[in-house]
C-alpha atoms as a PDB file:
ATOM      1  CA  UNK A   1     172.605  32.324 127.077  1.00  0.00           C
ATOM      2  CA  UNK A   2     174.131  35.098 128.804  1.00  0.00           C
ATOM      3  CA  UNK A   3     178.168  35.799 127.494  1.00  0.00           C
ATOM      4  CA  UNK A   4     180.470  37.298 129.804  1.00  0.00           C
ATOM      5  CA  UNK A   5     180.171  40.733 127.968  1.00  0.00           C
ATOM      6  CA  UNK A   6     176.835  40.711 129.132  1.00  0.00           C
ATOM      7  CA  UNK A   7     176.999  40.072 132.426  1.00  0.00           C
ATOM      8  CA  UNK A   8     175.738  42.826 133.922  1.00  0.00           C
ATOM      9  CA  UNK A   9     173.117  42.514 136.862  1.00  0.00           C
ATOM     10  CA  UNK A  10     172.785  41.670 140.347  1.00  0.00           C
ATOM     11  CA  UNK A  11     173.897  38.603 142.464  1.00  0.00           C
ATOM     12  CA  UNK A  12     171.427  37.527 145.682  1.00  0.00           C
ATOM     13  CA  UNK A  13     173.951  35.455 147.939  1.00  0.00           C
ATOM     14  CA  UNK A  14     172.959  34.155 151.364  1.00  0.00           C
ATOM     15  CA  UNK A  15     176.598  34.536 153.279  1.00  0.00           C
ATOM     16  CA  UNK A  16     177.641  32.174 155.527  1.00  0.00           C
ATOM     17  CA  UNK A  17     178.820  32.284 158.835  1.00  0.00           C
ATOM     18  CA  UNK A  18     183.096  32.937 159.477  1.00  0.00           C
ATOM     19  CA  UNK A  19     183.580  34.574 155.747  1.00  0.00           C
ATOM     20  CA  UNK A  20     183.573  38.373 155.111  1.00  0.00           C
ATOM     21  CA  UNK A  21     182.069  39.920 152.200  1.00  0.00           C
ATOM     22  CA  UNK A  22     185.080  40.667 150.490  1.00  0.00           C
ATOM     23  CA  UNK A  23     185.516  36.917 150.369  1.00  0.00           C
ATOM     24  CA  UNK A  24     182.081  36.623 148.933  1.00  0.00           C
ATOM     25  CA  UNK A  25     182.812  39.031 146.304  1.00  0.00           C
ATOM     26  CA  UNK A  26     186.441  37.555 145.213  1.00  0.00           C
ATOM     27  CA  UNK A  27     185.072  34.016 144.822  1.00  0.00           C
ATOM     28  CA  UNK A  28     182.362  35.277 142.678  1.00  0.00           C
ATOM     29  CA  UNK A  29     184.637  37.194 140.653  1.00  0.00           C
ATOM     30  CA  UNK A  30     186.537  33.744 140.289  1.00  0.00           C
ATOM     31  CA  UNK A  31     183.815  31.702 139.414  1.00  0.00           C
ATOM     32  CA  UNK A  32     182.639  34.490 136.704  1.00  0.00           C
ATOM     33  CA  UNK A  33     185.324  34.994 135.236  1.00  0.00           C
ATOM     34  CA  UNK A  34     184.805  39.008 135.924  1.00  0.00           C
ATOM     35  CA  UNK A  35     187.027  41.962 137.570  1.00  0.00           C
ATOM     36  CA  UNK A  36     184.156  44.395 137.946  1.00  0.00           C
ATOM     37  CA  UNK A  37     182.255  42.790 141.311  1.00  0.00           C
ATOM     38  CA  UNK A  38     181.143  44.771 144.670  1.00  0.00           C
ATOM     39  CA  UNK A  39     178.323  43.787 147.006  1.00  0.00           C
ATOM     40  CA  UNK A  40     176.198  46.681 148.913  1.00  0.00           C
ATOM     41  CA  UNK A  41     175.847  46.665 152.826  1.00  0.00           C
ATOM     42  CA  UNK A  42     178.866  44.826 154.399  1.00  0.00           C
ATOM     43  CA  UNK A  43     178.219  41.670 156.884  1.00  0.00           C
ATOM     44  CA  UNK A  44     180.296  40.782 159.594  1.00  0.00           C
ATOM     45  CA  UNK A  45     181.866  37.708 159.360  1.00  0.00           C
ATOM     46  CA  UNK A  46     180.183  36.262 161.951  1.00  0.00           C
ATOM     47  CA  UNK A  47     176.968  37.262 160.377  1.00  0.00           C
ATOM     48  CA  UNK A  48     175.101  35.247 157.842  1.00  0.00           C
ATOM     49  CA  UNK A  49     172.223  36.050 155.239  1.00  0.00           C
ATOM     50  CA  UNK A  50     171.105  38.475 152.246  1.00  0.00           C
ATOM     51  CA  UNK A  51     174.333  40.070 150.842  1.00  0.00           C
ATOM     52  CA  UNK A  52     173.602  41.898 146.883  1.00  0.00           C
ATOM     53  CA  UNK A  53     176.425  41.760 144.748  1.00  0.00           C
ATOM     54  CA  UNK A  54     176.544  43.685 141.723  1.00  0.00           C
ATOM     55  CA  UNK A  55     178.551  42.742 138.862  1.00  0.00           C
ATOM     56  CA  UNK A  56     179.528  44.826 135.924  1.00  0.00           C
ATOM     57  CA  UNK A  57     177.919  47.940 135.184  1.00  0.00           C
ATOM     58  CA  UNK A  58     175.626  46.571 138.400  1.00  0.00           C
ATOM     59  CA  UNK A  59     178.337  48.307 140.357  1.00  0.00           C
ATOM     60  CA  UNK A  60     176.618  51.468 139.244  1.00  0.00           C
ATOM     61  CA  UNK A  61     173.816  51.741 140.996  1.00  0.00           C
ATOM     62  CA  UNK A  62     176.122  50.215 143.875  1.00  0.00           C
ATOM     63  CA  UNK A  63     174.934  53.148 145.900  1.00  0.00           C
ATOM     64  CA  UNK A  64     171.447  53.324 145.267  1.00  0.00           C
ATOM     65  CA  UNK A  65     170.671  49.799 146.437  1.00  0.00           C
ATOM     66  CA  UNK A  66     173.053  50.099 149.783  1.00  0.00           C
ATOM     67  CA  UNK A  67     170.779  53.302 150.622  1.00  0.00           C
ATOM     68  CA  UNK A  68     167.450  51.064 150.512  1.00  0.00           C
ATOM     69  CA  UNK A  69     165.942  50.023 154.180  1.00  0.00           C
ATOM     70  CA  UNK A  70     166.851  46.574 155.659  1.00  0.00           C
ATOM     71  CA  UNK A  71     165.718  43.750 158.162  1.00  0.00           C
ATOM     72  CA  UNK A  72     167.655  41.334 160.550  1.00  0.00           C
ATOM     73  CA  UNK A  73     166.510  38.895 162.736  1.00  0.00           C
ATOM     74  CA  UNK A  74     169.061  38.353 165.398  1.00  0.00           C
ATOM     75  CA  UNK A  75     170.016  37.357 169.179  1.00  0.00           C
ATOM     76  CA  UNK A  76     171.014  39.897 171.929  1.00  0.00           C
ATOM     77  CA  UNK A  77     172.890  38.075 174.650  1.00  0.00           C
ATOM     78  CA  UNK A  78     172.578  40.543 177.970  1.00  0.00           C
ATOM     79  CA  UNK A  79     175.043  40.280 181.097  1.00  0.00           C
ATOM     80  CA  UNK A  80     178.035  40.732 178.551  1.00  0.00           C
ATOM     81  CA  UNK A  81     179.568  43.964 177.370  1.00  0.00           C
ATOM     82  CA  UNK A  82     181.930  43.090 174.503  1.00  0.00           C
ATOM     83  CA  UNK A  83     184.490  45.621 172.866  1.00  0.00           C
ATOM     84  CA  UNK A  84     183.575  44.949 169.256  1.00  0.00           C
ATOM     85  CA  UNK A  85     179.774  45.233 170.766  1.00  0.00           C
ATOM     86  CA  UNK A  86     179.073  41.617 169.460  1.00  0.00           C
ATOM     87  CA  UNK A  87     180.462  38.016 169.619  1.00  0.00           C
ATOM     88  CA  UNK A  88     183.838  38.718 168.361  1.00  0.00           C
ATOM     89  CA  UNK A  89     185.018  41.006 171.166  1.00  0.00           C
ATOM     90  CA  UNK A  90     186.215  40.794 174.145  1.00  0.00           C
ATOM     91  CA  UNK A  91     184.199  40.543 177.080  1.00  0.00           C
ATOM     92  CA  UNK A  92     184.752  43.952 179.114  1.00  0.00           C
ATOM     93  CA  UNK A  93     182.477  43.696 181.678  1.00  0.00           C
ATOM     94  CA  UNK A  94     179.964  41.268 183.363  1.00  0.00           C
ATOM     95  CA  UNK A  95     176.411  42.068 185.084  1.00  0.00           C
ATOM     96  CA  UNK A  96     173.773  39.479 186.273  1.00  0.00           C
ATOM     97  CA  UNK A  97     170.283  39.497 184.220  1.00  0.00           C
ATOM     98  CA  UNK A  98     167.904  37.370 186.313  1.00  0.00           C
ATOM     99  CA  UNK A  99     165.932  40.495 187.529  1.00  0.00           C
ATOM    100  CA  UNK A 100     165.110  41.126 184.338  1.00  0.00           C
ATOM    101  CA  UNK A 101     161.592  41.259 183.210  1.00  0.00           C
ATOM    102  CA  UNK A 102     159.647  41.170 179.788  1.00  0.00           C
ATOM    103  CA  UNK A 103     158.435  44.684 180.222  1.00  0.00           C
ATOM    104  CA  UNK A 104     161.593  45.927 180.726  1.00  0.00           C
ATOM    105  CA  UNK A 105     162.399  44.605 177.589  1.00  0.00           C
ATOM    106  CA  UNK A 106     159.631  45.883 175.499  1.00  0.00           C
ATOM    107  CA  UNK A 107     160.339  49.396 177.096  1.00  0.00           C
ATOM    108  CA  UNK A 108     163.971  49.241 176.147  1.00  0.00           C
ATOM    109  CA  UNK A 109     163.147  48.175 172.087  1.00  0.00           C
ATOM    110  CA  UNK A 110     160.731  50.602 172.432  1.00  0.00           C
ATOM    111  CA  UNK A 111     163.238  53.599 173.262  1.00  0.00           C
ATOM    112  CA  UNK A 112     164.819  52.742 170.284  1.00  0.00           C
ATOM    113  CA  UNK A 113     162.049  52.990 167.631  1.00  0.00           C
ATOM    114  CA  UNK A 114     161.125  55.604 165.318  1.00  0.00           C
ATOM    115  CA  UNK A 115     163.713  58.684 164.591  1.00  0.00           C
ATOM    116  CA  UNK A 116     167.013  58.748 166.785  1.00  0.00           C
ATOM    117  CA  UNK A 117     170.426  59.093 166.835  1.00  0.00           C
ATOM    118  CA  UNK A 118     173.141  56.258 167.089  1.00  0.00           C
ATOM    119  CA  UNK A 119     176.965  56.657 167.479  1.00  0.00           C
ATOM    120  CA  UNK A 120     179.150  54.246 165.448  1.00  0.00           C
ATOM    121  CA  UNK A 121     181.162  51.506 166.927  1.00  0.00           C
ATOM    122  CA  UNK A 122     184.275  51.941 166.765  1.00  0.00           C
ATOM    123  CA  UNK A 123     184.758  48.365 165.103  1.00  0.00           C
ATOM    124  CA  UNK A 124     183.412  50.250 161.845  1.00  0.00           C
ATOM    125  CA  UNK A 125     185.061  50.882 158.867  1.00  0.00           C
ATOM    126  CA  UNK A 126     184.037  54.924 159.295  1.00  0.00           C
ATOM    127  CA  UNK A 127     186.972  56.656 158.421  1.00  0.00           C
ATOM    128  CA  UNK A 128     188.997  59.258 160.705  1.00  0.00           C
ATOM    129  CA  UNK A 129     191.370  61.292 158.885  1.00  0.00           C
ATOM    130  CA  UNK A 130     191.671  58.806 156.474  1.00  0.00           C
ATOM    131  CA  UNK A 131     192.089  55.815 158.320  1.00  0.00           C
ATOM    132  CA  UNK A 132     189.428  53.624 159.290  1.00  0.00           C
ATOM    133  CA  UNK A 133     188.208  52.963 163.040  1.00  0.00           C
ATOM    134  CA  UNK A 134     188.800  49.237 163.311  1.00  0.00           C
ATOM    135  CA  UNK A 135     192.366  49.943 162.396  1.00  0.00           C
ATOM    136  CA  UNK A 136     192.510  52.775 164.865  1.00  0.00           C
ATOM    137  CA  UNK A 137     190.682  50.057 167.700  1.00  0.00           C
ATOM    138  CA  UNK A 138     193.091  47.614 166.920  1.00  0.00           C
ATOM    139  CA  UNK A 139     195.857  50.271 168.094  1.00  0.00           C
ATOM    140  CA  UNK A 140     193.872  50.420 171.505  1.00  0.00           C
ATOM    141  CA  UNK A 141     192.396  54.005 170.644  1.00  0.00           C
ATOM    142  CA  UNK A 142     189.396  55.279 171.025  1.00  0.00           C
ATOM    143  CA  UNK A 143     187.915  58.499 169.698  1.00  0.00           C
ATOM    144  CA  UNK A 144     185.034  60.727 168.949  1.00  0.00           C
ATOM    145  CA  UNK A 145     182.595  59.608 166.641  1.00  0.00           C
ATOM    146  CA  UNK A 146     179.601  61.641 165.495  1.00  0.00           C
ATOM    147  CA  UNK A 147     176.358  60.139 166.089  1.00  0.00           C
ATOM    148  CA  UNK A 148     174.006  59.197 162.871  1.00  0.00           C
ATOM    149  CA  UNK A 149     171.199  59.717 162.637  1.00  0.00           C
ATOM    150  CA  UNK A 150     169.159  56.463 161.805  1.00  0.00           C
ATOM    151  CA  UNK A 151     165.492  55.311 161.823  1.00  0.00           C
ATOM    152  CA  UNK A 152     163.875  52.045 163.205  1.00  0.00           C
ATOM    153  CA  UNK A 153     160.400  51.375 161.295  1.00  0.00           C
ATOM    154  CA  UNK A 154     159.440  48.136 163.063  1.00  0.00           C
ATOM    155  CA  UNK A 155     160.920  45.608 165.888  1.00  0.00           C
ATOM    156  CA  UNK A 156     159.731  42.762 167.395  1.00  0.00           C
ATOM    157  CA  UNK A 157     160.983  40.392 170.224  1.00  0.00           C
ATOM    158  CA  UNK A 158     160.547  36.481 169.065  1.00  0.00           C
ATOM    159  CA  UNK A 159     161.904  35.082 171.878  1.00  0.00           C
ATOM    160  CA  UNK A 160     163.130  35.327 175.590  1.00  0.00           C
ATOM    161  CA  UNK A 161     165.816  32.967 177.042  1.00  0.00           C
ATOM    162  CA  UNK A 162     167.960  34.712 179.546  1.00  0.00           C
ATOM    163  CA  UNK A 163     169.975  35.882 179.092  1.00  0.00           C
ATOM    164  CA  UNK A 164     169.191  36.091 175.401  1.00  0.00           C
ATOM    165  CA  UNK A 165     166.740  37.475 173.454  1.00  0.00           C
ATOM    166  CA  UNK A 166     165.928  37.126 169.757  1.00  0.00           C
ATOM    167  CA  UNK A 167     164.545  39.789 167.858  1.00  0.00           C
ATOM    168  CA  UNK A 168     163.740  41.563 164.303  1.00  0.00           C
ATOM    169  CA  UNK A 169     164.255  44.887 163.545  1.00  0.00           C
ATOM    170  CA  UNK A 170     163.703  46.656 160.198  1.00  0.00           C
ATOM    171  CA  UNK A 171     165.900  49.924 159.516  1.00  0.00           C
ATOM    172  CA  UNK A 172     167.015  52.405 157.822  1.00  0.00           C
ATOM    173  CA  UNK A 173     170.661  52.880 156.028  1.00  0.00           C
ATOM    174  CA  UNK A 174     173.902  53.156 158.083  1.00  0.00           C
ATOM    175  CA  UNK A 175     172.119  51.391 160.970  1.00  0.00           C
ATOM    176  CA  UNK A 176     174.309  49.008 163.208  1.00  0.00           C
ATOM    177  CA  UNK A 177     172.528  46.049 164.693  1.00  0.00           C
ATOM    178  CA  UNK A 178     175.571  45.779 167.099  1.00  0.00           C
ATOM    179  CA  UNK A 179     175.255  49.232 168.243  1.00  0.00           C
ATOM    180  CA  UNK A 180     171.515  48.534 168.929  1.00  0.00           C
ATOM    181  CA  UNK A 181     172.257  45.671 171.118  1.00  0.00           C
ATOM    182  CA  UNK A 182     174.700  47.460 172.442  1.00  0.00           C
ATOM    183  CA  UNK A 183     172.683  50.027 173.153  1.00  0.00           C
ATOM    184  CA  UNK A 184     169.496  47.970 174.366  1.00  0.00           C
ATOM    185  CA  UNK A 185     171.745  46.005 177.069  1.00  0.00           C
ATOM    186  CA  UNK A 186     172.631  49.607 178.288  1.00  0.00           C
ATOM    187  CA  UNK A 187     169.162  50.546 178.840  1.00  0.00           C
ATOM    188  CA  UNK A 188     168.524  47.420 180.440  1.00  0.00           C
ATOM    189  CA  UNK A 189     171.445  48.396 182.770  1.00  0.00           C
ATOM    190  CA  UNK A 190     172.839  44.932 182.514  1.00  0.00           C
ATOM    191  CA  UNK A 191     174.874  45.377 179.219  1.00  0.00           C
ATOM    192  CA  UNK A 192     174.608  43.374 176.130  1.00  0.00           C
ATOM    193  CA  UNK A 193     176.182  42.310 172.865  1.00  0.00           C
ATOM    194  CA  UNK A 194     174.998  41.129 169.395  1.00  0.00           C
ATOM    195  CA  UNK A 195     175.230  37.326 170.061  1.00  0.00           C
ATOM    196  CA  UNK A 196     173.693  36.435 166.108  1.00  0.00           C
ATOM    197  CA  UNK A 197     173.013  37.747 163.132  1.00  0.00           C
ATOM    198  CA  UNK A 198     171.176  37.501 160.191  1.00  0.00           C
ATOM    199  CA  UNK A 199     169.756  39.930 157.419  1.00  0.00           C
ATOM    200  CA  UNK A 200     166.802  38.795 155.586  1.00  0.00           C
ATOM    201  CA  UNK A 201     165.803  41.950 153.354  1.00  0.00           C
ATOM    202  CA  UNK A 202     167.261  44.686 151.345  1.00  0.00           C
ATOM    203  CA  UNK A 203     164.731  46.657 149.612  1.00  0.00           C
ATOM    204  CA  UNK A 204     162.764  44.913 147.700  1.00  0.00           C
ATOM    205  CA  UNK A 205     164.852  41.775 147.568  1.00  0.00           C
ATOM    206  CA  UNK A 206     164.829  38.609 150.292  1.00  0.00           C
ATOM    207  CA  UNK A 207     167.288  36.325 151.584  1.00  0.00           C
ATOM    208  CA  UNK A 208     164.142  33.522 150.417  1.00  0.00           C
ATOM    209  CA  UNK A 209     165.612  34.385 146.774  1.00  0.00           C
ATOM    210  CA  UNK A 210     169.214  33.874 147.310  1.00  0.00           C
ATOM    211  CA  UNK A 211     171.726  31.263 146.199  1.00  0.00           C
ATOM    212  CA  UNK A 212     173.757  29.514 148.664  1.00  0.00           C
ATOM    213  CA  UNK A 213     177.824  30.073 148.746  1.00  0.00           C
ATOM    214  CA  UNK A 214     178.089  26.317 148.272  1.00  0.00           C
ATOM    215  CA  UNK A 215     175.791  27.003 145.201  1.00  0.00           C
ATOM    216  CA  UNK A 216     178.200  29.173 143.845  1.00  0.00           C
ATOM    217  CA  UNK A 217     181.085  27.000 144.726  1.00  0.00           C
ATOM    218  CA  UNK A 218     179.132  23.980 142.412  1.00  0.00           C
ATOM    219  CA  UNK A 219     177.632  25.679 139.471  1.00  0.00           C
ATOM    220  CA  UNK A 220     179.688  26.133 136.112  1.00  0.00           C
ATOM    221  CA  UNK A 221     180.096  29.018 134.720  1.00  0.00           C
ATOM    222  CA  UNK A 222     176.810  29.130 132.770  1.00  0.00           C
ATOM    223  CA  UNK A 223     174.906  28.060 135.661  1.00  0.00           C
ATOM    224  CA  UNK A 224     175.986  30.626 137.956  1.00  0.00           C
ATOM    225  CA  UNK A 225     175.259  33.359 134.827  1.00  0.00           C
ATOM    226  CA  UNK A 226     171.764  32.324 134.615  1.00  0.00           C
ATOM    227  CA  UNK A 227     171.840  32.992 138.804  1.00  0.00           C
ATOM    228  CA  UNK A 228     172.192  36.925 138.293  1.00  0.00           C
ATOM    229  CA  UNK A 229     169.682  39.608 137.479  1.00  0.00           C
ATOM    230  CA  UNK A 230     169.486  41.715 134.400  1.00  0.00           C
ATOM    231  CA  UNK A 231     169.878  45.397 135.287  1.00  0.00           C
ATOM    232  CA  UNK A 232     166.432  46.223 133.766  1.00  0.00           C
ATOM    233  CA  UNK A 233     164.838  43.096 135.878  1.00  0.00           C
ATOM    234  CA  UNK A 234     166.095  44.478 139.226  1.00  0.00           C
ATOM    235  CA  UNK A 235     164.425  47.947 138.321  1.00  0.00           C
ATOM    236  CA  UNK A 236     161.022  46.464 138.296  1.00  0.00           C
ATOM    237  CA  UNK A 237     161.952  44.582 141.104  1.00  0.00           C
ATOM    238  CA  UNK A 238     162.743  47.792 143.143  1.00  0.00           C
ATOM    239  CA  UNK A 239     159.245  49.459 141.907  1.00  0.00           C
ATOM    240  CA  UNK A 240     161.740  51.878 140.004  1.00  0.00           C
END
């Protein structure tokens, strides 16, 4: 049995929908028992799937797991320019989509594959002299943000229901889905937001693997203990 001054390790949660990940990270800090709790790669609320939480001295190799490469499957919904570039925004602007064919769609992924360079939303929580850009966008203001670069090693397009279109995409660190959707509706010329999201893979470790919020709403104590991963366990795991 695992005591609480052993509890070091790493938590795989699959978030639900309409709960951030600081909400993730304060009920299992509840449920443990434990102050010392982060999770690596934030997910939108709206956005469900493979969040890593690290809990005691977990939290230092916080870093080191948020640089690792990631996959989403998710659902680009064209015609629709949003502020927040996804579901929660406001709809700016409106274009039709029925000209739209499946090779333009495969050339616009394709544009954005390999090595390029993306520009933050400003729904981020970059900072700008201090303060971060969702505060600043909730003020109305927008300003210069220097593009990252980023790297997409694989996509695929699963389905195509105009005007959405689901897809995967594997990527490097510091890469934003919404952007991409963004981005891809822009190519497209008709505009587009993030309409769904889910991430399915950090690294080495899979949303297949995970324990349910509800799970850790239901297990004691002891049950949720046995849930997380000894620090030398997620080494080998990583190929480390």
């Amino acid at each position: 049995m695992k005591s609480l001054n052993a509890l070091d390790g790493l938590l795989l949660v699959d978030k639900e929908a309409d709960m951030t990940s600081h909400d993730v990270v304060a009920l299992v800090r509840q449920r443990l028992g434990v102050q010392k709790v982060g999770h690596c790669g934030t997910l939108d609320p709206f956005a469900t799937g493979l969040l890593l939480i690290v809990i005691g001295r977990g939290t230092k190799i916080q870093d080191l797991l948020m640089s690792e490469d990631k996959e989403y499957v998710g659902t680009l919904k064209l015609g629709e320019i949003t502020d927040s570039q996804d579901l929660s925004g406001t709809v700016l602007e409106t274009r039709p989509v029925d000209q739209i064919a499946i090779a333009q769609l495969g050339s616009a992924f394709r544009k954005f594959h390999g090595d390029f360079y993306q520009t933050p939303p400003m729904v981020s929580a970059i900072k700008r002299d201090g303060v971060p850009l969702y505060k600043l966008a909730r003020q109305g203001k927008v300003v210069d943000r220097e593009p990252r670069f980023v790297h997409v090693y694989a996509h695929e397009i699963r389905a195509v229901r105009l005007p959405e279109v689901d897809f995967r995409v594997i990527c490097s660190k510091g890469f934003y889905v919404r952007t991409y959707a963004h981005d891809i509706g822009l190519e497209l010329g008709c505009g587009g937001h993030l309409a769904a999201l889910r991430r399915i893979k950090s690294g080495r470790f899979s949303v297949e693997h995970a324990i349910t919020v509800q799970n850790i709403r239901s297990l004691d104590r002891e049950g949720l203990m046995g849930k997380v991963i000894p620090l030398p366990d997620v080494s080998r795991m990583r190929g480390a």
